[in-house]
Protein backbone atom coordinates (compact mmCIF):
# COMPACT_ATOMS: atom_id res chain seq x y z
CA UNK A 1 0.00 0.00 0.00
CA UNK A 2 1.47 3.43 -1.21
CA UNK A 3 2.49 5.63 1.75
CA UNK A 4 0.88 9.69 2.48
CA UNK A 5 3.84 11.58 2.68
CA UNK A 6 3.90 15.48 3.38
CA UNK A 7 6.56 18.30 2.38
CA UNK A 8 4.48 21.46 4.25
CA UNK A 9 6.72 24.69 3.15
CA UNK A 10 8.17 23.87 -0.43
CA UNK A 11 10.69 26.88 -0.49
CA UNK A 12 14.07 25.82 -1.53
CA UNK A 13 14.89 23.22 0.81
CA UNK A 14 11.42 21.99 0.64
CA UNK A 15 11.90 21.13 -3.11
CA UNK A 16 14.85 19.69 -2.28
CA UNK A 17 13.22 17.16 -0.50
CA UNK A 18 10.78 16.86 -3.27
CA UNK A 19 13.38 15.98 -5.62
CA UNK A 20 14.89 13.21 -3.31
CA UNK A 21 11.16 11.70 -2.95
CA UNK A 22 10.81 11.67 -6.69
CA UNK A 23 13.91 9.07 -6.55
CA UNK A 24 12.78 7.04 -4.14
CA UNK A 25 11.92 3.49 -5.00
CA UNK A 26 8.85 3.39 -2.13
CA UNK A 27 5.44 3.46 -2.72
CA UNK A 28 3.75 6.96 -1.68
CA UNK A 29 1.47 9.27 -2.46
CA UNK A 30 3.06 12.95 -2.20
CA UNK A 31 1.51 16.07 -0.88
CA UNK A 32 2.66 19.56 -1.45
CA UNK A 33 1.17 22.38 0.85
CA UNK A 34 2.28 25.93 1.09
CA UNK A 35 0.65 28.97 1.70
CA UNK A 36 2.64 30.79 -0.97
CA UNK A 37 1.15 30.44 -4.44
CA UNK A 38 4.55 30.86 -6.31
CA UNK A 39 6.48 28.20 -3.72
CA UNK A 40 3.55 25.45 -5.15
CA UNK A 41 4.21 26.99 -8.75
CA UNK A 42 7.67 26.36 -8.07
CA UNK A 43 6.91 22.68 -6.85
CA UNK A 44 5.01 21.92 -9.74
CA UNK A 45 7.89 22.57 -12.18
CA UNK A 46 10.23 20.28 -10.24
CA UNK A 47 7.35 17.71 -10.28
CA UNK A 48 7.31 18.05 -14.14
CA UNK A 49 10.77 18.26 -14.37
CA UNK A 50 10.91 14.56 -12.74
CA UNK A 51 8.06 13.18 -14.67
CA UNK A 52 9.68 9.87 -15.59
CA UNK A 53 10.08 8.81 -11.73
CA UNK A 54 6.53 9.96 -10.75
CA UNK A 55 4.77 8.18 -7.74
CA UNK A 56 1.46 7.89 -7.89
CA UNK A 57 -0.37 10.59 -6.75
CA UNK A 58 0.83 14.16 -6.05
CA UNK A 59 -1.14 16.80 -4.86
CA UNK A 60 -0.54 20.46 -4.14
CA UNK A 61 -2.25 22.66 -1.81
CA UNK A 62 -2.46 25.80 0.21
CA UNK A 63 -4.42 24.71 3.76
CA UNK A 64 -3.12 21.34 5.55
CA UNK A 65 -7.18 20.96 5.80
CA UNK A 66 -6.99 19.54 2.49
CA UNK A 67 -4.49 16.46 3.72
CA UNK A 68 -5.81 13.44 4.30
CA UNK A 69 -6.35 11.36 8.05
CA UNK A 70 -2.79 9.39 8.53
CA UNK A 71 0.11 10.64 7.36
CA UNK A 72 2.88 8.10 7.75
CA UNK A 73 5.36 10.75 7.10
CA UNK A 74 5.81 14.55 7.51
CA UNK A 75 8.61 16.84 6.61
CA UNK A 76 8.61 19.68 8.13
CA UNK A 77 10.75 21.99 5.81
CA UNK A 78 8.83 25.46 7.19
CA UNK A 79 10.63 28.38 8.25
CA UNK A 80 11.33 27.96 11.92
CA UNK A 81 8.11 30.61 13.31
CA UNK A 82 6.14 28.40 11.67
CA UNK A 83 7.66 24.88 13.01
CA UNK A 84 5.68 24.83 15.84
CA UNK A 85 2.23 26.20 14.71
CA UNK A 86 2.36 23.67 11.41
CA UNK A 87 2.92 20.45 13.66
CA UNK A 88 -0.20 21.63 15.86
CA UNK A 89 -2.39 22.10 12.87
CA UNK A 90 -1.43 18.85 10.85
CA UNK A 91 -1.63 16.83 14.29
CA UNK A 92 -5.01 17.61 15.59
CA UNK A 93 -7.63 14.86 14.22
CA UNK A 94 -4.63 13.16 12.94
CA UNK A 95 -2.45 10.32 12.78
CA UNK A 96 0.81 10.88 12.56
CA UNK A 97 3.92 8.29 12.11
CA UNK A 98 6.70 10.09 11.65
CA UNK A 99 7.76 13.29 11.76
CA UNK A 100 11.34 15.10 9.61
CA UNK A 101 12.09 18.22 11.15
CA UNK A 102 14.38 21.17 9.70
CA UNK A 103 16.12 23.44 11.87
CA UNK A 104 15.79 25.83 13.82
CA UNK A 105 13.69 24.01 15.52
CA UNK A 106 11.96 26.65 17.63
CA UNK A 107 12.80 30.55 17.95
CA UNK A 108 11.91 30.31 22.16
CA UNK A 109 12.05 27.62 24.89
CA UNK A 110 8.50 27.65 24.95
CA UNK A 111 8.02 26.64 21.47
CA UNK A 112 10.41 23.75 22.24
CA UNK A 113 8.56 22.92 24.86
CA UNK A 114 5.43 22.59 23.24
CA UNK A 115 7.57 20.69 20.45
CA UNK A 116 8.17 18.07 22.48
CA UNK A 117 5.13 17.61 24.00
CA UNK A 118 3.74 17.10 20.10
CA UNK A 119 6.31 15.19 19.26
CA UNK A 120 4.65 12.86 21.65
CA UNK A 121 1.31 12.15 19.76
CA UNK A 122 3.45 11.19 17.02
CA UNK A 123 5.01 7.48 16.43
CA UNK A 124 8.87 9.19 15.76
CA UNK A 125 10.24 12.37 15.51
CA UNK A 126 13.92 12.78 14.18
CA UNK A 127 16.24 15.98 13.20
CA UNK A 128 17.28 16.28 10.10
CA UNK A 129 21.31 16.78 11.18
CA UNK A 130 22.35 15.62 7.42
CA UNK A 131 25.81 15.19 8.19
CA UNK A 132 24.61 12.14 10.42
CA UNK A 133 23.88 9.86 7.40
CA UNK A 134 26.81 11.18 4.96
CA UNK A 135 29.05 8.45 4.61
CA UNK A 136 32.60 10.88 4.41
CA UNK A 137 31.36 12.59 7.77
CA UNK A 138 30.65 8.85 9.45
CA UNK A 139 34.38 7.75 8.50
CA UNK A 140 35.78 10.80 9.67
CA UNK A 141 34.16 10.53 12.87
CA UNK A 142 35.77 6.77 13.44
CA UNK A 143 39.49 8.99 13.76
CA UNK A 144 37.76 11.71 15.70
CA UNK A 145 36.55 9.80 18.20
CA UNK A 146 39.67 7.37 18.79
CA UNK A 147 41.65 10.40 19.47
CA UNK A 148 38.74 12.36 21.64
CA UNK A 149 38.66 14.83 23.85
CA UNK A 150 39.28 17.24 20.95
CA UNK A 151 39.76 20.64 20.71
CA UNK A 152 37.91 22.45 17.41
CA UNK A 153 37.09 25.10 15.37
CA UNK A 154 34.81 25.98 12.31
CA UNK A 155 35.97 29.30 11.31
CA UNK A 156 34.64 31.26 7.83
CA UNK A 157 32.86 34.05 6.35
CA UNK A 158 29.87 34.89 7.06
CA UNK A 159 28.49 31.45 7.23
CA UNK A 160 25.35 31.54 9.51
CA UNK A 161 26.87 31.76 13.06
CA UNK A 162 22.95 31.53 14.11
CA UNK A 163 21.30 29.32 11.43
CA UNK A 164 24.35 26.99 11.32
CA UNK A 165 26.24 26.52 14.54
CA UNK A 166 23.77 23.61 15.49
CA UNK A 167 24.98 21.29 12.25
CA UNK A 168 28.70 21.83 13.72
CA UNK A 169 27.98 21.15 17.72
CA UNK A 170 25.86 18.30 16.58
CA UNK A 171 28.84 16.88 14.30
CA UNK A 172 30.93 17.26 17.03
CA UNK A 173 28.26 15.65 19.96
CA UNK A 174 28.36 12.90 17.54
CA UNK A 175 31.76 12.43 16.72
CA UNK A 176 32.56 12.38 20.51
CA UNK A 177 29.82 11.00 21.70
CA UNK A 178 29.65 13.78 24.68
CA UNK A 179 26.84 16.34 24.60
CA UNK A 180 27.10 20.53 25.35
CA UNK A 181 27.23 21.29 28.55
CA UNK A 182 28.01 24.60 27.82
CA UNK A 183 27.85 27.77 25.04
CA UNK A 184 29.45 31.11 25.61
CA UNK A 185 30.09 34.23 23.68
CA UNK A 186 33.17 35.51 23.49
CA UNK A 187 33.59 39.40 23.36
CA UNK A 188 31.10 41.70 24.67
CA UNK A 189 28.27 40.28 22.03
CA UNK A 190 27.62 39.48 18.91
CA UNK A 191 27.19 41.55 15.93
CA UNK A 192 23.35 41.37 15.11
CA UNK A 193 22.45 41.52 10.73
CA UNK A 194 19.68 40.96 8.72
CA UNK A 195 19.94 37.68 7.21
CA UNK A 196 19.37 37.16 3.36
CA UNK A 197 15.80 35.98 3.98
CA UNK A 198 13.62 39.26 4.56
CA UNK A 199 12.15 39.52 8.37
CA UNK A 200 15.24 37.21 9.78
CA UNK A 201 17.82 37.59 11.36
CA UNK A 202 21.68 36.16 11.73
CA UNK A 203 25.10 37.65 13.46
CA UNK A 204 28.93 37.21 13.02
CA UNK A 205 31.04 36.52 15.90
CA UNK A 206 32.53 33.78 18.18
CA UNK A 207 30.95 30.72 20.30
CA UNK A 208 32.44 28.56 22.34
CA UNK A 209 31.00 25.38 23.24
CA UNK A 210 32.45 22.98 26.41
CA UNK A 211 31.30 19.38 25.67
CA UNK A 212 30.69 16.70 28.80
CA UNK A 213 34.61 14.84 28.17
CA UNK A 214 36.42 18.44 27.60
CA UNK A 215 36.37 18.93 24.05
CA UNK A 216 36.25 21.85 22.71
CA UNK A 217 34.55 23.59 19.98
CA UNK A 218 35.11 27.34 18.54
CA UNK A 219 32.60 28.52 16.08
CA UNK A 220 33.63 31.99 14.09
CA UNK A 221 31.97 33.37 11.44
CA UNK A 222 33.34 36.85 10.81
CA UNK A 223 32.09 39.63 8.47
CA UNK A 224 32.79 39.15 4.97
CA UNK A 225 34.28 42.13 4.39
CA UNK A 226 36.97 41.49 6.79
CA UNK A 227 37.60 37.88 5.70
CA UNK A 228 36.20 36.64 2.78
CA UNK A 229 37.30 32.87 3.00
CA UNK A 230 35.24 29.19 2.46
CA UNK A 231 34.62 27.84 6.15
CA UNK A 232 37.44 24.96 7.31
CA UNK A 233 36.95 22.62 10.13
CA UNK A 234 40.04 22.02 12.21
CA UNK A 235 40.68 19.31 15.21
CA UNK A 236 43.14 18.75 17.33
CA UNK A 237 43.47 15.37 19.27
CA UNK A 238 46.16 13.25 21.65
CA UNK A 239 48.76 15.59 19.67
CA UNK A 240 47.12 14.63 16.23
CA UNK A 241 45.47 16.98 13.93
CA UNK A 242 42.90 17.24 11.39
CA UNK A 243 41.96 19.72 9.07
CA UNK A 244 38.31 19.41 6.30
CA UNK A 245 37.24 21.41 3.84
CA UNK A 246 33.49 20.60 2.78
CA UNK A 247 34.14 22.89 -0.42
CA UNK A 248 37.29 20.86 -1.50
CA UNK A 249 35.82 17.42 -0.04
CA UNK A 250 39.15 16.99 1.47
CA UNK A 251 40.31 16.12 5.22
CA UNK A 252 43.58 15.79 5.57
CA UNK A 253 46.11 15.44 8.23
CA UNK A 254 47.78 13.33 10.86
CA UNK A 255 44.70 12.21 12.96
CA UNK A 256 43.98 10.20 8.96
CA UNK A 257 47.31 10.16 7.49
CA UNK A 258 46.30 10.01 4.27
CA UNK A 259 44.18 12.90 2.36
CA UNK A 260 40.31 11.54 2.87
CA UNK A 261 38.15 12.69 -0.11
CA UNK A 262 34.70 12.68 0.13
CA UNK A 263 31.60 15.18 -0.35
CA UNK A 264 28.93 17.47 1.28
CA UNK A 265 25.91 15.54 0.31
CA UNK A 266 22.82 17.50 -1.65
CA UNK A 267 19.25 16.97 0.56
CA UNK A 268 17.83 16.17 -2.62
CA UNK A 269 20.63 12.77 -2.92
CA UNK A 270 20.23 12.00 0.43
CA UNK A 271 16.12 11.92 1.26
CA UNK A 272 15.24 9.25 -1.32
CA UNK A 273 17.78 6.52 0.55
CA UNK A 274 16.37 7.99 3.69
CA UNK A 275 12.64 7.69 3.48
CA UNK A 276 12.59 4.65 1.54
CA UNK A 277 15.42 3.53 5.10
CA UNK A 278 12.32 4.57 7.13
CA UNK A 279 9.48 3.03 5.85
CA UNK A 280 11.70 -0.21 5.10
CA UNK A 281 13.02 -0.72 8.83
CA UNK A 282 11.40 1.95 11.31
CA UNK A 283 14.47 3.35 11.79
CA UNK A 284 17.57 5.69 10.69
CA UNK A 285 20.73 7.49 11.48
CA UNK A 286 19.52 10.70 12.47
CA UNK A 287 19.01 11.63 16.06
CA UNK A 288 15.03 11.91 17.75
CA UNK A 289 13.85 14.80 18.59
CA UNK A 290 14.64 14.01 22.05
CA UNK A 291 18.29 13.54 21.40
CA UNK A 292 18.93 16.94 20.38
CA UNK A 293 16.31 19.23 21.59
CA UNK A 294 18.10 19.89 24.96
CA UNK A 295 21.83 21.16 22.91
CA UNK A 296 19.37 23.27 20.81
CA UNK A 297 17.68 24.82 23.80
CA UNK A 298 20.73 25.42 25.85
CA UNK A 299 22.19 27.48 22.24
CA UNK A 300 19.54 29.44 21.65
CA UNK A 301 18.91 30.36 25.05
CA UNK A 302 22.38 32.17 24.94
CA UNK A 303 21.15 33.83 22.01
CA UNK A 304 17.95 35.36 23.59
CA UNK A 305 20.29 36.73 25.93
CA UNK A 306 22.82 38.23 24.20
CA UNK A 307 20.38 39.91 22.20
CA UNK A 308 17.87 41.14 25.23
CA UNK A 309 21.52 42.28 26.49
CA UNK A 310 21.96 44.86 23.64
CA UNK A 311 18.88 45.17 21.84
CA UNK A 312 15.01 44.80 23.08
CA UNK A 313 14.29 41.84 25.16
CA UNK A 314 12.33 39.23 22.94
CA UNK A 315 10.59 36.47 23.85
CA UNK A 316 11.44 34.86 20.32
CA UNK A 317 14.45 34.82 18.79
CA UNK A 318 14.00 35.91 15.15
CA UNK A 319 15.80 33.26 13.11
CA UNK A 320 15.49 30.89 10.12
């Protein structure tokens, strides 16, 4: 029996996703639903564009009213100020098995809050963390973690300080299997901008995060004016070193030996192997809901206060 999947916000990433679906060898019937008429123009042209791997039914639509009673899967591929609201709406009267969610997760604590207590009327909920099911990242992290505690940095341009930092402290929670205990600005605060998405916002700066066995991770983005270079990842471990760059696909150093080539996997590659993962054996590589909610809390919540430090005090944190 074909499987009721749902993509609700078809934006860029959103069709990414759709694209991945279109390759996926399981059964399902596809629904599209945005409240943006151009987004579900935009949709239908990638469905057209894929016509030779169609499944067999897609539908597009601007009210989640429309979808039908079960929905074995939902992606949630919204902008975060919608995350929460969108889960309420497609959960009540519904059935719901299991739940993709995009990050941010939540703009406060007591969206997350609420998250997780919807997350609980559904079967699963997982965190789309993407680097968690690349297969380059996975046989990095076998080296990272023989020669943990580590001591890191992902330093760039302008790279989404805000939007980004949780892909890198997850990476790293993963490789090390420790979790953030805690995150700290460094300087007197960040520096607030208006992100390229109109009504959001992002910031350059410095992080540190302090991880449960002592590693150590620095995150700096800084403006790109002052430093216009492609984002590296370095690590340093029991006097061994390792440096990636996700533009290159190459990690190279000491902590490896040889140069390790590998690639920054497209969402559109990776969803197909994922979904038809899910609805083959119940389960995947990416962490619940429940795994990761807690790191994202604890970041964000030093976000609201740097920013009620210098600017107005917000109860939401206005980010994408």
């Amino acid at each position: 029996m074909a499987k009721d999947v749902v993509i609700v916000g078809v934006g860029q990433l959103g069709r990414r996703y759709l694209e991945g679906l279109l390759q996926s060898t399981s059964e399902m019937n596809i629904w599209l639903v945005d409240s943006d008429p151009g987004a579900l123009g935009q949709a239908q042209e990638t469905v057209f564009e894929k016509k030779s791997s169609l499944p067999r039914r897609i539908e597009f639509s601007d009210s989640i009213r429309d979808l039908p009673q079960r929905l074995d899967l939902v992606i949630s591929a919204t902008t975060a100020n919608a995350r929460v609201s969108t889960l309420r709406q497609l959960i009540d009267g519904r059935s719901i098995g299991v739940v993709l969610l995009e990050k941010m997760l939540s703009q406060s604590l007591s969206e997350s809050q609420e998250l997780t207590e919807l997350a609980r009327r559904c079967e699963r909920v997982w965190v789309n963390y993407p680097r968690r099911i690349m297969s380059w990242h996975s046989f990095l992290g076998d080296f990272v973690q023989r020669n943990a505690p580590v001591r890191g940095s992902v330093v760039g341009a302008s790279w989404g300080l805000v939007t980004n930092s949780l892909h890198f402290i997850d990476l790293f929670e993963w490789w090390t299997g420790a979790r953030a205990e805690e995150v700290r600005i460094r300087g007197r605060s960040l520096r607030w901008v208006e992100s390229k998405r109109p009504g959001f916002l992002d910031a350059t700066g410095t992080v540190d995060v302090i991880l449960g066995d002592g590693s150590h991770l620095t995150l700096q983005s800084d403006p790109a004016e002052n430093q216009p270079r492609a984002t590296q990842i370095d690590l340093v471990g029991q006097h061994k070193n390792l440096v990636i760059s996700e533009t290159k696909g190459v990690a190279s150093g000491t902590m490896v030996g040889k140069p390790m080539f590998g690639r920054l996997e497209l969402q559109s590659h990776l969803t197909g192997p994922l979904v038809d993962q899910i609805f083959a054996n119940g389960t995947c590589s990416l962490p619940t809901l429940e795994d990761v909610i807690g790191t994202h809390d604890l970041f964000i919540r030093v976000l609201l206060d740097d920013w009620a430090r210098n600017h107005d005090a917000e109860a939401r944190l206005m980010v994408t």
